[in-house]
Protein backbone atom coordinates (compact mmCIF):
# COMPACT_ATOMS: atom_id res chain seq x y z
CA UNK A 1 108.25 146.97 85.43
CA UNK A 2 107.72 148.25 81.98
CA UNK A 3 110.97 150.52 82.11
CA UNK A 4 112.74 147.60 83.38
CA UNK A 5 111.32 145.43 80.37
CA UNK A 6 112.90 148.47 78.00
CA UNK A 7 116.27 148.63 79.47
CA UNK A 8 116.84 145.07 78.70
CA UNK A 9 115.15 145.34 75.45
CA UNK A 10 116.83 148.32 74.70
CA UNK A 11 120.27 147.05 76.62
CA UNK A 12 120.30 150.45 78.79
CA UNK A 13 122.24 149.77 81.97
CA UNK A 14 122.13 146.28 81.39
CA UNK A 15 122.81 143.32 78.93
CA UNK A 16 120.54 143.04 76.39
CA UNK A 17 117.99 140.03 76.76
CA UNK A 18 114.82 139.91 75.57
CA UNK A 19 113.50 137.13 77.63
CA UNK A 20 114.04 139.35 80.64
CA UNK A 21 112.45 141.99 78.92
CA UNK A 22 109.45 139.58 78.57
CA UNK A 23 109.40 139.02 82.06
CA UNK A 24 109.04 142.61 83.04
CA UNK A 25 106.47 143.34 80.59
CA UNK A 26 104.50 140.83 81.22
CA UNK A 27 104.97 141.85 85.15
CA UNK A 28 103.73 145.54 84.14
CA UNK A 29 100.75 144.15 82.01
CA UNK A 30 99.14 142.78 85.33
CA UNK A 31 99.15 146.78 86.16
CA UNK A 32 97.14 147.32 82.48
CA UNK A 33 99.99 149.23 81.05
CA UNK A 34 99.77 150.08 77.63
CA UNK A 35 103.46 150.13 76.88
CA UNK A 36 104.46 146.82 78.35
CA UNK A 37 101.21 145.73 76.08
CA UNK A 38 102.61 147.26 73.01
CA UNK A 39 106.18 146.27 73.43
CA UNK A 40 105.12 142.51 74.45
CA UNK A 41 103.25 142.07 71.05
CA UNK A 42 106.27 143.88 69.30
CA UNK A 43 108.56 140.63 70.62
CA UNK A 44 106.12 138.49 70.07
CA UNK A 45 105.77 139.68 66.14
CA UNK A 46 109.50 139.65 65.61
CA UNK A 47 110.53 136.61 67.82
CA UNK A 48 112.72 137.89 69.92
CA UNK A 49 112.54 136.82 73.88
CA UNK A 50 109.61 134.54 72.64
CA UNK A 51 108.59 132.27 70.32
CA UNK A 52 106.77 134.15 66.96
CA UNK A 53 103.68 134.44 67.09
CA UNK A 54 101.81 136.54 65.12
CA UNK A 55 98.58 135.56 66.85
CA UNK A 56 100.33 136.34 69.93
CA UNK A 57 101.18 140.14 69.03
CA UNK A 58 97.95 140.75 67.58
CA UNK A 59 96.56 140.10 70.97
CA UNK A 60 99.05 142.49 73.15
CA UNK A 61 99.01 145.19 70.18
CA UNK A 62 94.84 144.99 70.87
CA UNK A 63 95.30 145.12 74.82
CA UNK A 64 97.23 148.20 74.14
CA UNK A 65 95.22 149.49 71.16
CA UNK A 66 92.13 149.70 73.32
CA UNK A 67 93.88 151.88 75.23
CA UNK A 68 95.13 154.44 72.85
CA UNK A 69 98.30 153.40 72.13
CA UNK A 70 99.47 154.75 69.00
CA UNK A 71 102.37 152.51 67.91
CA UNK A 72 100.00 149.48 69.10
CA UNK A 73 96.94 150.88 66.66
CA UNK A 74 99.93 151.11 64.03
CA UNK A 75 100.63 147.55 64.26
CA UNK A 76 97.49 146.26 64.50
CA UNK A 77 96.74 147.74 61.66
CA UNK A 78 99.74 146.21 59.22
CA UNK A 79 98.56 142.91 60.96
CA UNK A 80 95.35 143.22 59.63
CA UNK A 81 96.93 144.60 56.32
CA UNK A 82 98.98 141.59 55.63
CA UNK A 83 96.45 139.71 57.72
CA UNK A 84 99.58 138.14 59.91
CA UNK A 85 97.95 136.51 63.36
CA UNK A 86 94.44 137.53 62.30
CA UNK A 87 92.24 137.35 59.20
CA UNK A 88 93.27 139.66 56.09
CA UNK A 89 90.91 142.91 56.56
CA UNK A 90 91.66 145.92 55.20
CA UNK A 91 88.35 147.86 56.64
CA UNK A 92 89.83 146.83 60.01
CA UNK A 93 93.41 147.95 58.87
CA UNK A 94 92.50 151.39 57.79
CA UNK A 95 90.31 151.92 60.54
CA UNK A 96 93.56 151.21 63.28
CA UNK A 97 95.26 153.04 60.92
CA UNK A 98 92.93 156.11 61.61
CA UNK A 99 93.02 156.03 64.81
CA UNK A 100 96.94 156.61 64.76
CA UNK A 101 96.80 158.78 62.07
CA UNK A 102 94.91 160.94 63.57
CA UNK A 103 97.26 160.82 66.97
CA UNK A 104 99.71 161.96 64.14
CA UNK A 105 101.90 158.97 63.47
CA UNK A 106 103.43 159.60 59.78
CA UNK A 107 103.72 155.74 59.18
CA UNK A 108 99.72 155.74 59.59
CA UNK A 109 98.75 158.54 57.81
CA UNK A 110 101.36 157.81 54.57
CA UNK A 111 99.47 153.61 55.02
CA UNK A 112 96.18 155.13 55.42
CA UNK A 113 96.58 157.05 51.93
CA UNK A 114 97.62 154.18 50.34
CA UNK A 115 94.77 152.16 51.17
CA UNK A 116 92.36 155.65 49.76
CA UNK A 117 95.33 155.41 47.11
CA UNK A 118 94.16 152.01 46.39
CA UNK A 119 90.27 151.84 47.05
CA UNK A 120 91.55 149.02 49.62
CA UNK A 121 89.02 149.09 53.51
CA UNK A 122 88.06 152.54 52.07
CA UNK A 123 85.95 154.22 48.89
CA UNK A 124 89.11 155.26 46.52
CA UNK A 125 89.62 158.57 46.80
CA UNK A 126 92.81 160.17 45.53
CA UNK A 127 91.83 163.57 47.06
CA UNK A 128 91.72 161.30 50.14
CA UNK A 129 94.94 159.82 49.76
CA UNK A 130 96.77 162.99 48.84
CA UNK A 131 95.62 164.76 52.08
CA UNK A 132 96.53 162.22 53.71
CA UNK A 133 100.19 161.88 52.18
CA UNK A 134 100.82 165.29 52.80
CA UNK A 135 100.14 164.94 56.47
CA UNK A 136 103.08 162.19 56.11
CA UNK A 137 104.68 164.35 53.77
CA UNK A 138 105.40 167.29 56.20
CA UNK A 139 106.65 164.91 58.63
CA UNK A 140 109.85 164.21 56.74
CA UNK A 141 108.46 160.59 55.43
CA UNK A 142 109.92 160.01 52.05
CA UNK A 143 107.26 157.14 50.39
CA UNK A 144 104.45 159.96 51.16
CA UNK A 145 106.96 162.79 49.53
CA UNK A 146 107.21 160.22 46.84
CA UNK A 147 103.53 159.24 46.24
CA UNK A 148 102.73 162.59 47.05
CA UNK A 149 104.83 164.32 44.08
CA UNK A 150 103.21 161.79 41.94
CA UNK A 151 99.68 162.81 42.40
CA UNK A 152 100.63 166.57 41.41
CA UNK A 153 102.70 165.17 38.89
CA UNK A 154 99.67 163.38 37.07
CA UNK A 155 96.79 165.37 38.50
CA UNK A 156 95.10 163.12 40.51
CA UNK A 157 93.42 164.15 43.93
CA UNK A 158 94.90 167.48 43.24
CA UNK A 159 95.24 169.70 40.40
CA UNK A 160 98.16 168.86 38.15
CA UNK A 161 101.30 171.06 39.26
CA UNK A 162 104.62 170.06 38.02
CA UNK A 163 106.66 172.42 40.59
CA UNK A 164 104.51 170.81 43.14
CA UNK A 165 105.43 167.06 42.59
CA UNK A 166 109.23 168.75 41.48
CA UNK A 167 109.20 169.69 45.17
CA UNK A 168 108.33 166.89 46.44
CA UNK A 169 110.39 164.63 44.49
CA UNK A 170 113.50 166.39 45.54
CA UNK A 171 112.14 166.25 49.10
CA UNK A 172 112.35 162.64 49.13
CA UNK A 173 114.96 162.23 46.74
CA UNK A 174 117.35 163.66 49.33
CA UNK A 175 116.30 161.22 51.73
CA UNK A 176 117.61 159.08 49.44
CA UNK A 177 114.16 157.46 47.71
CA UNK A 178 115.14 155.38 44.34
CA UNK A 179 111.68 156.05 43.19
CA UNK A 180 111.63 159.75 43.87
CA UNK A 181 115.16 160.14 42.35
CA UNK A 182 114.54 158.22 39.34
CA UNK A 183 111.19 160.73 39.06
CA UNK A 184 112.97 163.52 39.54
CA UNK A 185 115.26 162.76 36.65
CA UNK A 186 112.13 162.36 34.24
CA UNK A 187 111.17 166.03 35.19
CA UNK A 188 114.45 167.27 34.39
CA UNK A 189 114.64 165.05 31.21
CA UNK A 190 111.10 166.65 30.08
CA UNK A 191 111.34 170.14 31.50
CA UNK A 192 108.46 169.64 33.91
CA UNK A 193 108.20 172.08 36.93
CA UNK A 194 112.02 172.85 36.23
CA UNK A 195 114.16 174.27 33.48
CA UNK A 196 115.00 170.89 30.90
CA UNK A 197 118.47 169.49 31.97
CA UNK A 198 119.44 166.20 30.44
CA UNK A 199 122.95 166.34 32.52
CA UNK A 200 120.90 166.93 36.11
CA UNK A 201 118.24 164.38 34.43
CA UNK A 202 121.30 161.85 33.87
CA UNK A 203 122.64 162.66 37.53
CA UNK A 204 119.24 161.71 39.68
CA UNK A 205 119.24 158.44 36.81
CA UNK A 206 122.01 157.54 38.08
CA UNK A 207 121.76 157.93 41.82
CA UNK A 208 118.60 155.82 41.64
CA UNK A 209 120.28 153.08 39.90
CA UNK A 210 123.09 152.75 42.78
């Protein structure tokens, strides 16, 4: 039931339609099954197949959350960040976002440093944060490059390296990050972690303001 709910979310062999997919999912949740719990609260959240419901999603994401499911303990976890469907709680949101960050998922790990990042559910810790971020980091995710580059940049959590945060920068500057790019111009404008270069400096300016 729950593949059949994700070909016609997905549109795989079939027409699209999300009220089908619905159907199924709900079919495969009398079973327990974590994905159809996960991908019901994702409709649910976005309104697709269903009416909106935040509360709604919160509910499946915790059916499937109790389970283990990573993407569910994700999104339980912004829902409780942005306290959509439940009560604003950012203890509650880093401590989903543990559980998935821990499973892995670069999306929780970069989240969970920003709430260390922030003192926000957690004791600030930028040593915290910056671990975390660099689990993201190494993942390919760009906004942990970013933040991550910015920490070596300014010596925070870690001891001040300007070819470290240079590194990163570019990292997510290739991915095409404003925020990285624009960074990695003010390194090149001030000679940190690289040779000074006002023409490179101008050239990451200027992809950042695109």
């Amino acid at each position: 039931s729950s593949d059949l709910g994700n070909a016609y979310a997905q549109g795989e062999g079939v027409r699209k339609d999300y009220v089908k997919a619905a159907t199924w999912y709900r079919r495969a949740n009398v079973h327990g099954n974590a994905d159809a719990q996960s991908n019901l609260g994702w409709l649910y959240e976005h309104g697709h197949g269903v009416r909106k419901s935040y509360l709604q999603a919160a509910a499946w994401y915790r059916k499937a959350a109790d389970q283990d499911h990573l993407v569910a303990q994700l999104n339980l976890g912004l829902l409780y960040d942005n306290g959509q469907g439940v009560r604003q709680d950012h203890v509650e949101a880093a401590a989903w976002y543990r559980k998935a960050a821990e499973q892995g998922n670069a999306d929780a790990q970069f989240n969970l440093g920003g709430l260390y990042n922030d003192g926000q559910g957690v004791r600030k810790s930028y040593a915290r944060a910056a671990a975390w971020y660099e689990k993201a980091a190494g993942q390919g995710h760009a906004y942990a490059q970013h933040n991550l580059g910015s920490l070596y940049r300014v010596g925070r959590g870690v001891r001040k390296d300007y070819r470290k945060a240079v590194y990163w920068y570019r990292k997510a500057a290739d991915q095409g990050d404003p925020f990285a790019q624009c960074n990695l111009g003010v390194c090149y404008d001030k000679g940190q972690g690289v040779h000074q270069d006002h023409t490179l400096a101008a050239a990451w300016y200027l992809k950042a303001a695109k």
